[in-house]
PDB file of N, CA and C in Angstrom:
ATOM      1  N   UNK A   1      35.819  18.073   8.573  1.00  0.00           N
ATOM      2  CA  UNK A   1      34.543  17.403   8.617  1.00  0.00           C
ATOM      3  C   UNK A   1      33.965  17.374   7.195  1.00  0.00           C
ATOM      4  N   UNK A   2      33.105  15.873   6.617  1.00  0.00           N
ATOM      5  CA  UNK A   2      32.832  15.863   5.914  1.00  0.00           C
ATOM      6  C   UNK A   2      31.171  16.761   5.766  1.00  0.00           C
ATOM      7  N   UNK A   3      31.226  16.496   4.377  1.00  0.00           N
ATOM      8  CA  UNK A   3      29.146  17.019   4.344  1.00  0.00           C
ATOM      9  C   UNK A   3      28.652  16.150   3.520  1.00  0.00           C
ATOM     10  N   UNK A   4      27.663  16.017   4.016  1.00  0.00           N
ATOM     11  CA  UNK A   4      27.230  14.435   4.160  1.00  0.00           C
ATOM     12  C   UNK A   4      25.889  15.166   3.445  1.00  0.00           C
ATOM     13  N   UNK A   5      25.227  13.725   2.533  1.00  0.00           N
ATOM     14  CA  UNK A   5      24.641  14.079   1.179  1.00  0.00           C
ATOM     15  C   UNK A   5      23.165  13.566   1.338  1.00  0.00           C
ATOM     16  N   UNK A   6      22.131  14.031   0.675  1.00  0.00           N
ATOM     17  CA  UNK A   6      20.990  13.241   1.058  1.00  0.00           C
ATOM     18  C   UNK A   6      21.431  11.828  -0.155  1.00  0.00           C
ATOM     19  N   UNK A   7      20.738  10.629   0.281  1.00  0.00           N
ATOM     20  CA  UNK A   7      20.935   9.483  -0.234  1.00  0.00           C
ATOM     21  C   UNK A   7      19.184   9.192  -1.421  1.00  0.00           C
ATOM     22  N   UNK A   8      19.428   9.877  -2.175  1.00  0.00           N
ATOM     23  CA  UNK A   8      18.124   9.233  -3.276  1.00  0.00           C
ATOM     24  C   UNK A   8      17.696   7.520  -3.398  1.00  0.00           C
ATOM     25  N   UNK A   9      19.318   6.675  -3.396  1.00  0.00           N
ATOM     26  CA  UNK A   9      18.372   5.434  -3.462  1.00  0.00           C
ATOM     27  C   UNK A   9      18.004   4.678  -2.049  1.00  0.00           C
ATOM     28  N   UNK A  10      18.144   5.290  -1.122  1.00  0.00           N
ATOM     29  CA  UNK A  10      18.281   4.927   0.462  1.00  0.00           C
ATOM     30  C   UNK A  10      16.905   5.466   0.366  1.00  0.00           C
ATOM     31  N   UNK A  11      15.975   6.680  -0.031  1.00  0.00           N
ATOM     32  CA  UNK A  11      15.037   7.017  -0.077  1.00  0.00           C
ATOM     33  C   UNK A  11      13.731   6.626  -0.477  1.00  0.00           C
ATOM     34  N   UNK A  12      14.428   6.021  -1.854  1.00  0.00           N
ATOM     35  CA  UNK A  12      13.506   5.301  -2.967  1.00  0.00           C
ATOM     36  C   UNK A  12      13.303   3.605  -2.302  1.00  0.00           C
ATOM     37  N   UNK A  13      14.641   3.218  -1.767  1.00  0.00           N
ATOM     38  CA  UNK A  13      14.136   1.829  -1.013  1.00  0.00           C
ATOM     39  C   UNK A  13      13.317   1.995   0.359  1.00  0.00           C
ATOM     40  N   UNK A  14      13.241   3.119   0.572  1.00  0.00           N
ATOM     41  CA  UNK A  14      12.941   3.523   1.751  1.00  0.00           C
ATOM     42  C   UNK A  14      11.158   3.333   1.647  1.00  0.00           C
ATOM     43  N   UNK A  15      10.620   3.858   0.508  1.00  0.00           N
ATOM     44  CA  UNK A  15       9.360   4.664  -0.393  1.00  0.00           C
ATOM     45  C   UNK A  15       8.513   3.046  -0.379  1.00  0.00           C
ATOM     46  N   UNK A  16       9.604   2.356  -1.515  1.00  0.00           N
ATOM     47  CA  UNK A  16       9.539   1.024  -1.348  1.00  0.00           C
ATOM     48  C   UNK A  16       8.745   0.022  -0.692  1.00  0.00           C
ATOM     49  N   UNK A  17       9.398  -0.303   0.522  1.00  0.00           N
ATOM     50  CA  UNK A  17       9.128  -0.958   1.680  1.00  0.00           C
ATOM     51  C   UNK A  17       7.805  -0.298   2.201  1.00  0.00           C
ATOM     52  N   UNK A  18       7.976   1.032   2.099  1.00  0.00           N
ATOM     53  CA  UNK A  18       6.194   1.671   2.861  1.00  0.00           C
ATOM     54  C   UNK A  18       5.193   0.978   1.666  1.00  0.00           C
ATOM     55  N   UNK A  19       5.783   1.233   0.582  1.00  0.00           N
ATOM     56  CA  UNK A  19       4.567   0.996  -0.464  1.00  0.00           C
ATOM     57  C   UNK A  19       3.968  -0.737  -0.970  1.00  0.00           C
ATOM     58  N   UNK A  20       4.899  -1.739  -0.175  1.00  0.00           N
ATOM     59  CA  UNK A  20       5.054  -3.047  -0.586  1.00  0.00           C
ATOM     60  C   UNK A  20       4.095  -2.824   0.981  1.00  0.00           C
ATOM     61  N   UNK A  21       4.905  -2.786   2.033  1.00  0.00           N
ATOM     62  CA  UNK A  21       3.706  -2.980   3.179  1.00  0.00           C
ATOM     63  C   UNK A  21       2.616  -2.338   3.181  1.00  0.00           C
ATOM     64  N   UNK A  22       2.430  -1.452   2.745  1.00  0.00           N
ATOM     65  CA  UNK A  22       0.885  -0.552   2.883  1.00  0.00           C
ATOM     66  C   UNK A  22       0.251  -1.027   1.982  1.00  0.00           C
ATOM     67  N   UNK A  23       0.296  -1.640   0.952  1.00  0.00           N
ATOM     68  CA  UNK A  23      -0.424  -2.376  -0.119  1.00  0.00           C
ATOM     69  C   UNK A  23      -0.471  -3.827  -0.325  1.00  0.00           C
ATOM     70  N   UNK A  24      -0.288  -4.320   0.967  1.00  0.00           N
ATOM     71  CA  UNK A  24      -0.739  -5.958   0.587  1.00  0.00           C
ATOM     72  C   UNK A  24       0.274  -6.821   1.548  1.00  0.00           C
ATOM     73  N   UNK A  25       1.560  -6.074   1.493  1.00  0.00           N
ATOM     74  CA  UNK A  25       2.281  -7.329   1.989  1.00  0.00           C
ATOM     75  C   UNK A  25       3.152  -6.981   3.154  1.00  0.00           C
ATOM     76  N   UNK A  26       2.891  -6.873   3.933  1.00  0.00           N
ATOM     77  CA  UNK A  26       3.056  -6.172   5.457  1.00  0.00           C
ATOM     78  C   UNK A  26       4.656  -6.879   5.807  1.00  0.00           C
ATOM     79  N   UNK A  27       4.541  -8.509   5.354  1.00  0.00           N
ATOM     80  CA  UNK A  27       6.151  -9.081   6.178  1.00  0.00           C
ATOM     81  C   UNK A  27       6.707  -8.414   4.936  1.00  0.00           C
ATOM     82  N   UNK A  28       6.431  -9.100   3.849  1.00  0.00           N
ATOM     83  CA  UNK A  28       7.246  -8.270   3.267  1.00  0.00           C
ATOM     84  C   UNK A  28       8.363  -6.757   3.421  1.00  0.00           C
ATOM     85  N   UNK A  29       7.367  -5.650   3.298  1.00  0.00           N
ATOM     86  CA  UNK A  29       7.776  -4.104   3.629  1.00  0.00           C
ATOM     87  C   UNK A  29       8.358  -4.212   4.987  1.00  0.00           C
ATOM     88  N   UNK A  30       8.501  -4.850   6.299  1.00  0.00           N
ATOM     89  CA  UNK A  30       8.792  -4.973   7.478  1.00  0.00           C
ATOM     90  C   UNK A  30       9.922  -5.438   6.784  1.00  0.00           C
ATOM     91  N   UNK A  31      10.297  -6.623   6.098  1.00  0.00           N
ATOM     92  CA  UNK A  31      11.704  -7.120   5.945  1.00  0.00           C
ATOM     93  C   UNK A  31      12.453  -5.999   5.119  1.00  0.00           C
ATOM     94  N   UNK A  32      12.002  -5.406   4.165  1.00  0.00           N
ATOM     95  CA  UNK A  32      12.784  -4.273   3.506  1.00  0.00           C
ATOM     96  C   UNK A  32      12.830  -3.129   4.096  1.00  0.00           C
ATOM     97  N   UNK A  33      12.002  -3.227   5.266  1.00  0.00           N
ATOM     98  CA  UNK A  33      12.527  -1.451   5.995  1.00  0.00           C
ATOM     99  C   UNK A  33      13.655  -2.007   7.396  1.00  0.00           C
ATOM    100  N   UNK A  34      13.787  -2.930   7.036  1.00  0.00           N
ATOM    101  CA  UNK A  34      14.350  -3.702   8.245  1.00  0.00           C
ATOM    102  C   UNK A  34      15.606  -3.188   7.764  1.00  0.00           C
ATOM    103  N   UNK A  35      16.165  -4.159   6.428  1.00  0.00           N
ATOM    104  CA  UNK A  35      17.327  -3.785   5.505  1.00  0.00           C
ATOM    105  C   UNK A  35      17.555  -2.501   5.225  1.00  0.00           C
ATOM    106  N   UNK A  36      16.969  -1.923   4.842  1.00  0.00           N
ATOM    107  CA  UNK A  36      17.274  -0.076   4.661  1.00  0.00           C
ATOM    108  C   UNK A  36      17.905   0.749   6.022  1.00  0.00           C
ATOM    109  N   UNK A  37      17.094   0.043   7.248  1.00  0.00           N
ATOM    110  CA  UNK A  37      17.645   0.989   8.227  1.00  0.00           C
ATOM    111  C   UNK A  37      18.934   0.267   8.398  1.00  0.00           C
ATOM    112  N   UNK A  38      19.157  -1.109   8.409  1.00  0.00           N
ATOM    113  CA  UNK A  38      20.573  -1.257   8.412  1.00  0.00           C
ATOM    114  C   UNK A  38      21.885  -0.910   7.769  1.00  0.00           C
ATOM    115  N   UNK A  39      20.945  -0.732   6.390  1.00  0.00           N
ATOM    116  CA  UNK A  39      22.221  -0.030   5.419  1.00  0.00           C
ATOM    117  C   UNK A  39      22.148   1.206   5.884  1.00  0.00           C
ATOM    118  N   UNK A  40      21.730   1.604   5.617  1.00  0.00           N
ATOM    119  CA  UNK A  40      21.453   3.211   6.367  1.00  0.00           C
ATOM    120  C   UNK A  40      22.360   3.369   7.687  1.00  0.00           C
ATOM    121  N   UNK A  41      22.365   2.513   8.302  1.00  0.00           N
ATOM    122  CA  UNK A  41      22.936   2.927   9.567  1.00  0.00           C
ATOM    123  C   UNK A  41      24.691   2.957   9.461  1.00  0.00           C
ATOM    124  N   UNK A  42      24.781   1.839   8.203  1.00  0.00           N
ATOM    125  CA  UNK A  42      26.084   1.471   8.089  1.00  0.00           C
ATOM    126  C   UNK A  42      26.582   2.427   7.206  1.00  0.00           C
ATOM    127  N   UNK A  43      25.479   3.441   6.423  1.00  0.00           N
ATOM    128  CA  UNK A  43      26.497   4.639   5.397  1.00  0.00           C
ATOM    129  C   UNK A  43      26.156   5.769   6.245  1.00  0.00           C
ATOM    130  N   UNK A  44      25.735   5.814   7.627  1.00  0.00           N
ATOM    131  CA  UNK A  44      25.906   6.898   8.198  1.00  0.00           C
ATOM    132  C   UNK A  44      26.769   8.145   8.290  1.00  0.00           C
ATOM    133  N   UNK A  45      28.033   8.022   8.605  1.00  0.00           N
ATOM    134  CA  UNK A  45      28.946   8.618   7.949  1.00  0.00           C
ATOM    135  C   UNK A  45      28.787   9.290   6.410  1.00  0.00           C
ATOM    136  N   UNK A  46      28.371   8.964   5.634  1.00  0.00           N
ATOM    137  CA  UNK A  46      28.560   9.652   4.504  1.00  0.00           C
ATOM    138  C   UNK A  46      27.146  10.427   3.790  1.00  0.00           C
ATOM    139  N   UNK A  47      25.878   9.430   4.055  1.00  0.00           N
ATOM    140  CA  UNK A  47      24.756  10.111   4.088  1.00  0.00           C
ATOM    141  C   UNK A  47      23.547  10.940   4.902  1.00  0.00           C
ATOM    142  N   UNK A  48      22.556  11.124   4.589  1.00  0.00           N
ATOM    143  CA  UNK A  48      22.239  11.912   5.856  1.00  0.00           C
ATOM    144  C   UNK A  48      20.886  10.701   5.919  1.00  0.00           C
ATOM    145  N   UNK A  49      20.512  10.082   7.185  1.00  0.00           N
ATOM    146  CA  UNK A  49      19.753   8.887   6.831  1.00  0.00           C
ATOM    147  C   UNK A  49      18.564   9.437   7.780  1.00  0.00           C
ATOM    148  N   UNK A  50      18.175  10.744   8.191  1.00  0.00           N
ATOM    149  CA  UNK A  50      16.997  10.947   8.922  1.00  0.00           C
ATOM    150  C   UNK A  50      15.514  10.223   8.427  1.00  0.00           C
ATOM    151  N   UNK A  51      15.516  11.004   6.992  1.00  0.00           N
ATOM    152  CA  UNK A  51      14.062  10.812   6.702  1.00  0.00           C
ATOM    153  C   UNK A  51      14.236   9.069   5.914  1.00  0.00           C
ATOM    154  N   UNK A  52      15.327   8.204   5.294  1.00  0.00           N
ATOM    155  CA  UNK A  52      14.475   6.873   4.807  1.00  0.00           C
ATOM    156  C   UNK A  52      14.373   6.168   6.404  1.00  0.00           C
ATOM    157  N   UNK A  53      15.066   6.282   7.720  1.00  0.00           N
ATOM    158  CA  UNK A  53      14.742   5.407   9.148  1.00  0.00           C
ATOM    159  C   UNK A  53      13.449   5.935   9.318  1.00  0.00           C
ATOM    160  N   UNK A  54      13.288   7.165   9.105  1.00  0.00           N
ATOM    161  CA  UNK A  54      11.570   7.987   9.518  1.00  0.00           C
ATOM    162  C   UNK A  54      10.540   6.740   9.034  1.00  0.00           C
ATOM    163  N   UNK A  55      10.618   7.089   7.446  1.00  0.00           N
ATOM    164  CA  UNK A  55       9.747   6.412   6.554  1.00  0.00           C
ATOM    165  C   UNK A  55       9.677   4.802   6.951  1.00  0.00           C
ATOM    166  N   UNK A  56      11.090   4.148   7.178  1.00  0.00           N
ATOM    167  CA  UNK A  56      11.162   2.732   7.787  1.00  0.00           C
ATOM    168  C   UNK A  56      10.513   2.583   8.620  1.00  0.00           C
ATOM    169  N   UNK A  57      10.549   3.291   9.589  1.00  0.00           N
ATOM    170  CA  UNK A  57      10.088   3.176  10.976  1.00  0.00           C
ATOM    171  C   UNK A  57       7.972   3.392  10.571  1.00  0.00           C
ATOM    172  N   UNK A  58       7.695   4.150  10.226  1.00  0.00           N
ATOM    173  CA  UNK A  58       6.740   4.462   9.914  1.00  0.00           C
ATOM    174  C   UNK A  58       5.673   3.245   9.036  1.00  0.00           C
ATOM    175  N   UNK A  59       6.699   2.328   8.302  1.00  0.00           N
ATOM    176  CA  UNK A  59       6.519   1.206   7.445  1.00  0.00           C
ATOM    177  C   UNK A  59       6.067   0.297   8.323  1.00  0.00           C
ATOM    178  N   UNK A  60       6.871  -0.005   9.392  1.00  0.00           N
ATOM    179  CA  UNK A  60       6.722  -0.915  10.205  1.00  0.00           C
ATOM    180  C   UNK A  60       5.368  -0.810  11.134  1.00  0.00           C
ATOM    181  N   UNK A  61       5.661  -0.004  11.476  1.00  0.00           N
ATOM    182  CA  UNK A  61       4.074   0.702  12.391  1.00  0.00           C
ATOM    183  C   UNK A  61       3.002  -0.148  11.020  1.00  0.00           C
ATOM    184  N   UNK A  62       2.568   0.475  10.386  1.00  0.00           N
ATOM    185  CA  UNK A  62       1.351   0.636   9.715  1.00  0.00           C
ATOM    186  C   UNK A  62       1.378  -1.161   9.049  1.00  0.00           C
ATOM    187  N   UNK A  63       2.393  -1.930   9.123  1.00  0.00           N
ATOM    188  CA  UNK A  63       2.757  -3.100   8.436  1.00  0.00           C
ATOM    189  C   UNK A  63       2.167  -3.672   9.637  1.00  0.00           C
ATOM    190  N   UNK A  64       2.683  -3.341  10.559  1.00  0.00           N
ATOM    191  CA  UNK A  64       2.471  -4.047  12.055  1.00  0.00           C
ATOM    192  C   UNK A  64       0.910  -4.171  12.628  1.00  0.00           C
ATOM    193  N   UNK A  65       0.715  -3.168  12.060  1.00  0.00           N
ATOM    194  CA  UNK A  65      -0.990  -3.082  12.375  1.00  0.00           C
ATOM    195  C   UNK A  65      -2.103  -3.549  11.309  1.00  0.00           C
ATOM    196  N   UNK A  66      -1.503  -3.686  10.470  1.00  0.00           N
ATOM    197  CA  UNK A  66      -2.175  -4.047   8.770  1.00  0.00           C
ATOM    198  C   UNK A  66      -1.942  -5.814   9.502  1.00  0.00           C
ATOM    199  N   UNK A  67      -1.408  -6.400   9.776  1.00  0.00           N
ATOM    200  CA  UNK A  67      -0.832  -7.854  10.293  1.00  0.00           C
ATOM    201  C   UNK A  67      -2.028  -7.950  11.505  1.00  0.00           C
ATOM    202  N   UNK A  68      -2.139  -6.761  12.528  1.00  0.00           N
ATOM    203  CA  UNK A  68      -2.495  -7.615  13.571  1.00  0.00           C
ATOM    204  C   UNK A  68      -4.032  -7.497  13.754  1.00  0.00           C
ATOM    205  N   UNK A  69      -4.299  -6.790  12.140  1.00  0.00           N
ATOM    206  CA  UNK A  69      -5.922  -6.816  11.623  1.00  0.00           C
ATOM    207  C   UNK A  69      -6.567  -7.594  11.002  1.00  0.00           C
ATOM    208  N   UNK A  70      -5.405  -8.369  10.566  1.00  0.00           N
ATOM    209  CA  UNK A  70      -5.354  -9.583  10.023  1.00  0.00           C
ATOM    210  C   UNK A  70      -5.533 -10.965  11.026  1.00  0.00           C
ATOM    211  N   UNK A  71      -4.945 -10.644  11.642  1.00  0.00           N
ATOM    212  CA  UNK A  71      -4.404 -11.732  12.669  1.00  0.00           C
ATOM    213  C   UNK A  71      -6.031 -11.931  13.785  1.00  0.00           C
ATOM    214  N   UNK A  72      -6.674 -10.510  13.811  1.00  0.00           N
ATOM    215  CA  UNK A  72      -7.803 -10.307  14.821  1.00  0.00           C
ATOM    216  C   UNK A  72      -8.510 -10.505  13.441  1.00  0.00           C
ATOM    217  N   UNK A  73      -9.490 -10.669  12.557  1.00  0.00           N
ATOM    218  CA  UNK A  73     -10.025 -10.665  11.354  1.00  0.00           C
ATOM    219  C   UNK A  73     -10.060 -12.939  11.605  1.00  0.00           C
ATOM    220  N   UNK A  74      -8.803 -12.940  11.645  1.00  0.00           N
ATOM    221  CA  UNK A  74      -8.913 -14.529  11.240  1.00  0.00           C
ATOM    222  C   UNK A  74      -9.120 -15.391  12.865  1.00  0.00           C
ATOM    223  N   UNK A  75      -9.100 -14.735  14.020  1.00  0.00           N
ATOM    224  CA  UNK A  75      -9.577 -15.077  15.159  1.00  0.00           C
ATOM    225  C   UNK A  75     -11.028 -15.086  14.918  1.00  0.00           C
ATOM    226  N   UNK A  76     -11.885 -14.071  14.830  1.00  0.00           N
ATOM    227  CA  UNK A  76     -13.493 -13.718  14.346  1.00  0.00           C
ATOM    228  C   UNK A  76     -13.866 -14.605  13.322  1.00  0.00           C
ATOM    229  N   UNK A  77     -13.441 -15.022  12.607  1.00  0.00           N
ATOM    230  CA  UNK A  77     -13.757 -16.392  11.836  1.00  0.00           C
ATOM    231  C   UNK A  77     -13.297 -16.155  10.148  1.00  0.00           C
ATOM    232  N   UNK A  78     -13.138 -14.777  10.267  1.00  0.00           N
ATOM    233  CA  UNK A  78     -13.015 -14.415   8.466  1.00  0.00           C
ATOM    234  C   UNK A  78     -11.815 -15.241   8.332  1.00  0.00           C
ATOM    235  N   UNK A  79     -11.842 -15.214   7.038  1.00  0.00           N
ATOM    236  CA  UNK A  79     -10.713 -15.888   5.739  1.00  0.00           C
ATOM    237  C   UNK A  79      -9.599 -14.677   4.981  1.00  0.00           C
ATOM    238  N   UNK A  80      -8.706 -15.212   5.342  1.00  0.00           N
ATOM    239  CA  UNK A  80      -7.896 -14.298   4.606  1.00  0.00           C
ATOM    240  C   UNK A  80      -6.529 -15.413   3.460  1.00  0.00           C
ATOM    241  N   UNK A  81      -6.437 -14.615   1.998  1.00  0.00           N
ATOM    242  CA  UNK A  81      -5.752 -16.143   1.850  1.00  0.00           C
ATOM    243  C   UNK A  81      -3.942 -15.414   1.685  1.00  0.00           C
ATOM    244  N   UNK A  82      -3.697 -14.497   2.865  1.00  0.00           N
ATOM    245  CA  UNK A  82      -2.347 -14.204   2.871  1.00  0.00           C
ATOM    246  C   UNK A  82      -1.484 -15.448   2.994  1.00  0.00           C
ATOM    247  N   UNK A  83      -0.402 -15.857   2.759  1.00  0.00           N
ATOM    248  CA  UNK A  83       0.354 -16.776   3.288  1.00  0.00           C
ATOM    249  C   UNK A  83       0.870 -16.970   4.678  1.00  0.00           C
ATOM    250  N   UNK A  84       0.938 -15.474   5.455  1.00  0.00           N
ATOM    251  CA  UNK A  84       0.867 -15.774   6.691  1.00  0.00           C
ATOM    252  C   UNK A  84      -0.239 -16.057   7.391  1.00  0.00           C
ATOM    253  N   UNK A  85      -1.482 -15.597   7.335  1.00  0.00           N
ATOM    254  CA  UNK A  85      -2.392 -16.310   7.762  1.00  0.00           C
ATOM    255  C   UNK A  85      -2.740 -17.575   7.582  1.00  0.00           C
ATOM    256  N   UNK A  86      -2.688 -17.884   6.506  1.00  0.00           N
ATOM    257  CA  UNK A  86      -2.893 -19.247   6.161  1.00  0.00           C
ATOM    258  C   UNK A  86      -1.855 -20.276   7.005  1.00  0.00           C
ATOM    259  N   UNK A  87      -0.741 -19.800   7.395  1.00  0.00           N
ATOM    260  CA  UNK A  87       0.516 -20.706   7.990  1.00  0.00           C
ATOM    261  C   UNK A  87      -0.089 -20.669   9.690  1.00  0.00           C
ATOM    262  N   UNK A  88      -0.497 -19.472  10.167  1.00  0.00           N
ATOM    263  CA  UNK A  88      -1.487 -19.125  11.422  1.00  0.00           C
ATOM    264  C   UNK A  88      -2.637 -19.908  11.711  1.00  0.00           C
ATOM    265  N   UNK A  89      -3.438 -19.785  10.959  1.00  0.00           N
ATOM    266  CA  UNK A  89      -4.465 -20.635  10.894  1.00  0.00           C
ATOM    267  C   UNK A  89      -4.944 -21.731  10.161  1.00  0.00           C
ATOM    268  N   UNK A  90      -4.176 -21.933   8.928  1.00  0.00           N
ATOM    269  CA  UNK A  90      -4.342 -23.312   8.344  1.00  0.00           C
ATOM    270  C   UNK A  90      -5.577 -22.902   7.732  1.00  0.00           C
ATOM    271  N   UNK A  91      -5.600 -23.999   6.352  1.00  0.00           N
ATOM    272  CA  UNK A  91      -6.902 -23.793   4.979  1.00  0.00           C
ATOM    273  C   UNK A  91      -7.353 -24.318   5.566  1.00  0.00           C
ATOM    274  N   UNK A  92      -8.962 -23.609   5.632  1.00  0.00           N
ATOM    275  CA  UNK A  92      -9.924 -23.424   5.930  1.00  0.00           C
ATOM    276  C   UNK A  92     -10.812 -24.766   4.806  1.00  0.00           C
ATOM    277  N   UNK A  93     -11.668 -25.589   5.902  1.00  0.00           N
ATOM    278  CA  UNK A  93     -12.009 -26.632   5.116  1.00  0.00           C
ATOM    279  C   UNK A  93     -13.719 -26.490   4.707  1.00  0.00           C
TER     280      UNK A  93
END
């Protein structure tokens, strides 16, 4: 049996994706924690991938809810000039 290693840049893309979604760009960090857990899943075998799926998973949550505050924000009438909102609701005239 092998012994299997923690993965630093599986971590750092991991860090990444929380820090791109928690700061502004929610699809964004959702699409890069998307990719991480897949690579991740695919160097299973050789790394140890607990904590960057944690952090992924965790990305998504807080991305997911950062979106659907957005999404309830531009129902209530506010303006938001994300690109997904704007594709949701269309410029505001």
């Amino acid at each position: 049996m092998t012994e299997r290693k923690f993965s630093i840049p599986l971590s750092l893309i991991a860090a990444a994706s929380f820090a791109v979604g928690f700061f502004g760009f929610p699809v964004e960090g959702i699409v890069l924690a998307v990719i991480t857990i897949i690579i991740s899943v695919k160097l299973r075998e050789k790394y140890l991938i607990k904590i960057p799926i944690a952090v992924c998973i965790v990305t998504i949550v807080v991305a997911g809810a950062f979106i659907a505050f957005m999404i309830y924000t531009g129902t209530k009438g506010g303006y938001n000039s994300y690109w997904l909102m704007r594709l949701i609701f269309g410029t505001p005239k």
